[in-house]
N, C-alpha and C. Protein backbone atom coordinates (compact mmCIF):
# COMPACT_ATOMS: atom_id res chain seq x y z
N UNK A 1 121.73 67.83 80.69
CA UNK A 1 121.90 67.10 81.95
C UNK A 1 120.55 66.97 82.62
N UNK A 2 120.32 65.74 82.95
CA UNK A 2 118.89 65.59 83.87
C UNK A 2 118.90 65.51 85.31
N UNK A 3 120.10 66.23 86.12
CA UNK A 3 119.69 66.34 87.25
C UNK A 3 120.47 64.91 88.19
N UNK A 4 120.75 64.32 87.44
CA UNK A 4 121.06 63.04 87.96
C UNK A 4 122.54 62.02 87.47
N UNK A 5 123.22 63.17 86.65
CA UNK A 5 124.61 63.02 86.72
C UNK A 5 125.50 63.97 87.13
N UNK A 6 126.93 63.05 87.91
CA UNK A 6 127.67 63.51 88.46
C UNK A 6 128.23 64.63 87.98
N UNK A 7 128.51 66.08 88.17
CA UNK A 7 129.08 67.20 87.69
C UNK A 7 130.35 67.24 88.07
N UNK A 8 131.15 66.98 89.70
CA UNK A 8 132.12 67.18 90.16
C UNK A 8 131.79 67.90 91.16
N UNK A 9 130.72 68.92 91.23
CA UNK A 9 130.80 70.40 92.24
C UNK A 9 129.28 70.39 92.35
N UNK A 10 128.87 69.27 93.10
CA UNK A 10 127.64 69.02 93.71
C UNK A 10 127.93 69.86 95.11
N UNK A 11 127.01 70.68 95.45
CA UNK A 11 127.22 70.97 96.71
C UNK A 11 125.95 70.57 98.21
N UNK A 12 126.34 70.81 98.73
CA UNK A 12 125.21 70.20 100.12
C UNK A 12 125.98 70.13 101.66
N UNK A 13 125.53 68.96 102.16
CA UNK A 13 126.35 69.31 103.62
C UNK A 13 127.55 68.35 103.73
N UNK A 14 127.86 67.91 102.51
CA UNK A 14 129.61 66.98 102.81
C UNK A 14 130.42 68.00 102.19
N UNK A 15 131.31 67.80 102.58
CA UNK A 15 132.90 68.51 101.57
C UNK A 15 133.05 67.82 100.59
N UNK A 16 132.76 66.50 100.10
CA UNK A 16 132.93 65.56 99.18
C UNK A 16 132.35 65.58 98.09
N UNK A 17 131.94 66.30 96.63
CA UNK A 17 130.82 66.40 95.95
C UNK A 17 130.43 64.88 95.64
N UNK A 18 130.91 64.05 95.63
CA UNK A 18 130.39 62.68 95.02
C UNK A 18 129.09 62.22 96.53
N UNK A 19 130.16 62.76 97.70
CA UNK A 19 128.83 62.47 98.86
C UNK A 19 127.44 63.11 98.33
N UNK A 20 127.78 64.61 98.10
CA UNK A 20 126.43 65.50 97.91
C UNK A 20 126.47 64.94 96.83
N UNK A 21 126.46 64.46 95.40
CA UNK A 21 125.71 63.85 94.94
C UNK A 21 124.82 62.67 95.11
N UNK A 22 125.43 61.48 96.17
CA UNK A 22 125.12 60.56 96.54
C UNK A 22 123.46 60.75 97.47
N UNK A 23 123.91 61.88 98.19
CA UNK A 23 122.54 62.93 99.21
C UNK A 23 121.40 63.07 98.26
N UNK A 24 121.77 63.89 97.33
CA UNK A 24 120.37 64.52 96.72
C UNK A 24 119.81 63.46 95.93
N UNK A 25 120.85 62.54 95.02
CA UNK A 25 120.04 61.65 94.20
C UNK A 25 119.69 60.09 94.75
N UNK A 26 120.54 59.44 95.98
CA UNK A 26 119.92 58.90 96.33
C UNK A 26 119.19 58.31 97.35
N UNK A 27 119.42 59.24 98.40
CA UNK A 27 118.31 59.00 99.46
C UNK A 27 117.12 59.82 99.29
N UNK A 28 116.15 59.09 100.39
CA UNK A 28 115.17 59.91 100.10
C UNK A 28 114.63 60.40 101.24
N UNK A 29 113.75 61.24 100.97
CA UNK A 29 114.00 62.84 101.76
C UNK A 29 114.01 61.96 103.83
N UNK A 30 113.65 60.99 104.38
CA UNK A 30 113.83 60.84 105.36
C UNK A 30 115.01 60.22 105.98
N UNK A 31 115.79 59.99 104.76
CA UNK A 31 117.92 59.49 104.87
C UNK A 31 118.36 60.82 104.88
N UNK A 32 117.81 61.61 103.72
CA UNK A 32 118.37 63.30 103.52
C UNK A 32 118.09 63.39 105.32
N UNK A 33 117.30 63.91 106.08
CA UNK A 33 117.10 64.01 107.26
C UNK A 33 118.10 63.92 108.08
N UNK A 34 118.15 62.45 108.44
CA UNK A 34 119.14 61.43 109.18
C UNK A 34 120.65 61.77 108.33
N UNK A 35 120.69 62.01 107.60
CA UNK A 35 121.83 62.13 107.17
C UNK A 35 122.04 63.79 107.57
N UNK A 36 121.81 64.59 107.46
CA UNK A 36 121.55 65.74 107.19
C UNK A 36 121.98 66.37 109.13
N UNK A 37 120.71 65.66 110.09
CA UNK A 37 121.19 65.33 111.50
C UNK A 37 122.29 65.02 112.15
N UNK A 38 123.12 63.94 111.42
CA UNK A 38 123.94 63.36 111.79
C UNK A 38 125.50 64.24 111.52
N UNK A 39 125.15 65.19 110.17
CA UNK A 39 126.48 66.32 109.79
C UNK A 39 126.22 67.68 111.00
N UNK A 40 125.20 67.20 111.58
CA UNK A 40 125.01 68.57 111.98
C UNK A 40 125.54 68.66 113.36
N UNK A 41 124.97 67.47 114.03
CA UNK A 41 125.83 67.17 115.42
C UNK A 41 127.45 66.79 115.68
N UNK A 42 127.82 66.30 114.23
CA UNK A 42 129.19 66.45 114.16
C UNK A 42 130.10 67.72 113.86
N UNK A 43 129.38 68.30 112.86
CA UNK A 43 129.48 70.04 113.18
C UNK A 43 129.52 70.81 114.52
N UNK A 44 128.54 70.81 114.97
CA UNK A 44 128.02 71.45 116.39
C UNK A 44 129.20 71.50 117.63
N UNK A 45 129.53 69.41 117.47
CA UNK A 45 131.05 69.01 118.51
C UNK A 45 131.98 69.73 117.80
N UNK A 46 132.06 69.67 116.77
CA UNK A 46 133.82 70.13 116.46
C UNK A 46 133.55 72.04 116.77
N UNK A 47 132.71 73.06 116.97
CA UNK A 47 133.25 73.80 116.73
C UNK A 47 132.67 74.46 118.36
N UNK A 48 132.03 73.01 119.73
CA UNK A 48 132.10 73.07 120.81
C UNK A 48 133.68 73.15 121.51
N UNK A 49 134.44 71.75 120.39
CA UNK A 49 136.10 71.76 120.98
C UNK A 49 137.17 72.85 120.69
N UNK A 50 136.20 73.59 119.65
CA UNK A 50 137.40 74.80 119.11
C UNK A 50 137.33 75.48 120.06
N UNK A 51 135.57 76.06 120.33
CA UNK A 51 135.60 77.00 121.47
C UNK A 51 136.26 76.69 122.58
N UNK A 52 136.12 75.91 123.15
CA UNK A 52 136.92 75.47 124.23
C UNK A 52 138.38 75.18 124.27
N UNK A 53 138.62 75.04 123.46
CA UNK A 53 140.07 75.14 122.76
C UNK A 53 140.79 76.91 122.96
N UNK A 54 139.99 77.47 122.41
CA UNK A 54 139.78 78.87 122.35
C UNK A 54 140.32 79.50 123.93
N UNK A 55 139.51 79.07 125.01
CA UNK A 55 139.27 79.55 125.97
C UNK A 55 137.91 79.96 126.08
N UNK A 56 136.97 80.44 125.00
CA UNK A 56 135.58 80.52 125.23
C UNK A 56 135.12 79.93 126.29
N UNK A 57 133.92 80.51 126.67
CA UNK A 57 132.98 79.80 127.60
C UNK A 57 132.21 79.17 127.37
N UNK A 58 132.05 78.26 127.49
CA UNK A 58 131.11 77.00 126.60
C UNK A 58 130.13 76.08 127.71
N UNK A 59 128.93 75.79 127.42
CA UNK A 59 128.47 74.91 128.10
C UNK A 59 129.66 73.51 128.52
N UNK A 60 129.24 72.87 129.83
CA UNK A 60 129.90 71.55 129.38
C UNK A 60 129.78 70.15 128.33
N UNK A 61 131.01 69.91 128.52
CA UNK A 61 130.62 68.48 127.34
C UNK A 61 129.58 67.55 127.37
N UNK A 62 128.97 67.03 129.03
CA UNK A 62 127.60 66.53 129.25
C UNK A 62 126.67 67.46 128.43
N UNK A 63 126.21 68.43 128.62
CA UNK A 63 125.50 69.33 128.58
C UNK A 63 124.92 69.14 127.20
N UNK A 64 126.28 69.31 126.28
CA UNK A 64 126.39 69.64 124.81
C UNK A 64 125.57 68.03 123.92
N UNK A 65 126.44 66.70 125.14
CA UNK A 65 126.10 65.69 124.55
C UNK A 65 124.51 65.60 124.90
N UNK A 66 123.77 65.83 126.04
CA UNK A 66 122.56 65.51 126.36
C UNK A 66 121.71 66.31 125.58
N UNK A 67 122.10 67.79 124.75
CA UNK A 67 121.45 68.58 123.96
C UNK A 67 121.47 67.92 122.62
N UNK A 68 122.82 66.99 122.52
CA UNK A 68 122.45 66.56 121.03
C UNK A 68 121.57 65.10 121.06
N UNK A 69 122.26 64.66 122.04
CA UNK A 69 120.95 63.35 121.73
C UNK A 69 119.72 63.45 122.38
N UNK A 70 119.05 64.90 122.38
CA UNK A 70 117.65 65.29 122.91
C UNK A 70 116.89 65.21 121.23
N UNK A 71 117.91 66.12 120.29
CA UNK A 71 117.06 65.83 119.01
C UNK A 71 116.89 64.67 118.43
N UNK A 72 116.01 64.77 117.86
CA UNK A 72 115.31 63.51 117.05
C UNK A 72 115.31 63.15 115.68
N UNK A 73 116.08 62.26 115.51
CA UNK A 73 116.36 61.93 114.36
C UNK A 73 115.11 61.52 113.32
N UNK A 74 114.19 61.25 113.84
CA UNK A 74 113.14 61.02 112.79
C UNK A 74 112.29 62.64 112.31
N UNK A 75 111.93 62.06 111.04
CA UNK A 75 111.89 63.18 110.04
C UNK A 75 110.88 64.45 110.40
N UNK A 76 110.94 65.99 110.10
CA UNK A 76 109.50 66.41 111.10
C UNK A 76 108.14 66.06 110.26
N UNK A 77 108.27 65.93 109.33
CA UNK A 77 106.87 65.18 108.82
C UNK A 77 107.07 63.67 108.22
N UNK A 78 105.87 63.35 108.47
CA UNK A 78 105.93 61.57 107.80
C UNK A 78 105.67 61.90 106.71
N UNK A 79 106.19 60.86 105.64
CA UNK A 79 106.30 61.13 103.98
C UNK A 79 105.55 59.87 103.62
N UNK A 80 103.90 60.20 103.32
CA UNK A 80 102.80 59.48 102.76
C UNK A 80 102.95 59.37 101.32
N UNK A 81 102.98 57.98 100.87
CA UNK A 81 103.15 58.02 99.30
C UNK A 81 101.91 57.40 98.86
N UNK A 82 101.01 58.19 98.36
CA UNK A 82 100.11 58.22 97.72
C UNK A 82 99.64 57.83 96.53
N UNK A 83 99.72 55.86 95.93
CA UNK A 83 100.13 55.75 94.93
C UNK A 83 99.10 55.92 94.01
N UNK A 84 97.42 56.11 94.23
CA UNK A 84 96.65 56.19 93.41
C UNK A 84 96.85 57.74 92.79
N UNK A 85 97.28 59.14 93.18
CA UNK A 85 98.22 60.52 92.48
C UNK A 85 99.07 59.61 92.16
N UNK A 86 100.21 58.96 92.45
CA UNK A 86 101.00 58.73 91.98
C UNK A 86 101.08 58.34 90.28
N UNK A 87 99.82 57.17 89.80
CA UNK A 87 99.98 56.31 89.25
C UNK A 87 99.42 57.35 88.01
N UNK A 88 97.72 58.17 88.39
CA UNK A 88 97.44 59.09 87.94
C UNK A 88 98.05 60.47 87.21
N UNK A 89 98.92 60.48 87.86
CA UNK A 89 100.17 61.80 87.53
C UNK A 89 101.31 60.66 86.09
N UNK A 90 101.53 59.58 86.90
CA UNK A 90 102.37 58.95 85.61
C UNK A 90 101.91 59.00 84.17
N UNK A 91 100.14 58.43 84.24
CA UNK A 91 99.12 58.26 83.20
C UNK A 91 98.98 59.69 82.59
N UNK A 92 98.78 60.71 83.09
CA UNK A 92 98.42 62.05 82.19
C UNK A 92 100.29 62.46 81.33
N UNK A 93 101.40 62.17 82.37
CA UNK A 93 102.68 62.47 81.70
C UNK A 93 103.11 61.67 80.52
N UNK A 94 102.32 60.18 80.38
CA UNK A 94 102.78 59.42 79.19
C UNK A 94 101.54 59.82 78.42
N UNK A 95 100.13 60.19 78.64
CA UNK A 95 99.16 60.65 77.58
C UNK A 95 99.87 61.94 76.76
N UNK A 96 100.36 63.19 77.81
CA UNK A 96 100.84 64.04 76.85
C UNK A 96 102.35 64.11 75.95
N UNK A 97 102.96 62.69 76.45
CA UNK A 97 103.95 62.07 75.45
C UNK A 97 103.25 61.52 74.17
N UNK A 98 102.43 60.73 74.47
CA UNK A 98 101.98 59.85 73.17
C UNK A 98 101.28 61.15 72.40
N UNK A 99 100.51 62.08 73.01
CA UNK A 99 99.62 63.00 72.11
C UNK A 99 100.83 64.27 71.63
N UNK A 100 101.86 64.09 71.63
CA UNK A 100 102.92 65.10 71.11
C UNK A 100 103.53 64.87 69.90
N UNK A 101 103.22 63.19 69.77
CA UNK A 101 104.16 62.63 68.67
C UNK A 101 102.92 62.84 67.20
C-alpha cells in the first residue's frame, strides 16, 4: 500500500474514514488547517450545549461565539513552495532510479 489508498479505518478528525481519507490525501496542509478549524469549533459548540444542558456553568453563548470567531482561520505558517528544491530533489530521485537498474 502507498499511503494513498482507501483502507476503511482512516482515522483523523471526522467520524467518517472516507472523510479522513479525503483530509490527509487530498488537501493540502492549509485546507488540512481550515478544515481541521472548522471540526474544532463545531466540537467546542456541541460540548458548550451539553454543558449547559448539564447545568454546568459555562461562559455565555455570545461569549463562546466571539471566542470562536476571534481565531483565525488562516494557517500559522505560510507554505512557500520552493520549486528550484523542488525540481532538484525530483532530479537526484529519478538519477538514483535510473542508476539502480
Amino acid at each position: 500500500m502507498n499511503g494513498s489508498e482507501f483502507t476503511g479505518n482512516e482515522t483523523g478528525p471526522y467520524e467518517n474514514p472516507e472523510d479522513n481519507f479525503h483530509y490527509h490525501n487530498h488537501l493540502n496542509p492549509a485546507q488540512q488547517h481550515i478544515a481541521w478549524i472548522h471540526q474544532w469549533k463545531i466540537q467546542h459548540w456541541e460540548i458548550h450545549q451539553a454543558c449547559k444542558d448539564l447545568g454546568q456553568d459555562t461562559p455565555t453563548d455570545e461569549y463562546v461565539k466571539g471566542f470562536m470567531d476571534g481565531l483565525s482561520m488562516t494557517p500559522p505558517r505560510s507554505i512557500s513552495l520552493n520549486t528550484y528544491e523542488m525540481e532538484a530533489g525530483a532530479d537526484e530521485f529519478v538519477s538514483k532510479i535510473m542508476c539502480s537498474n
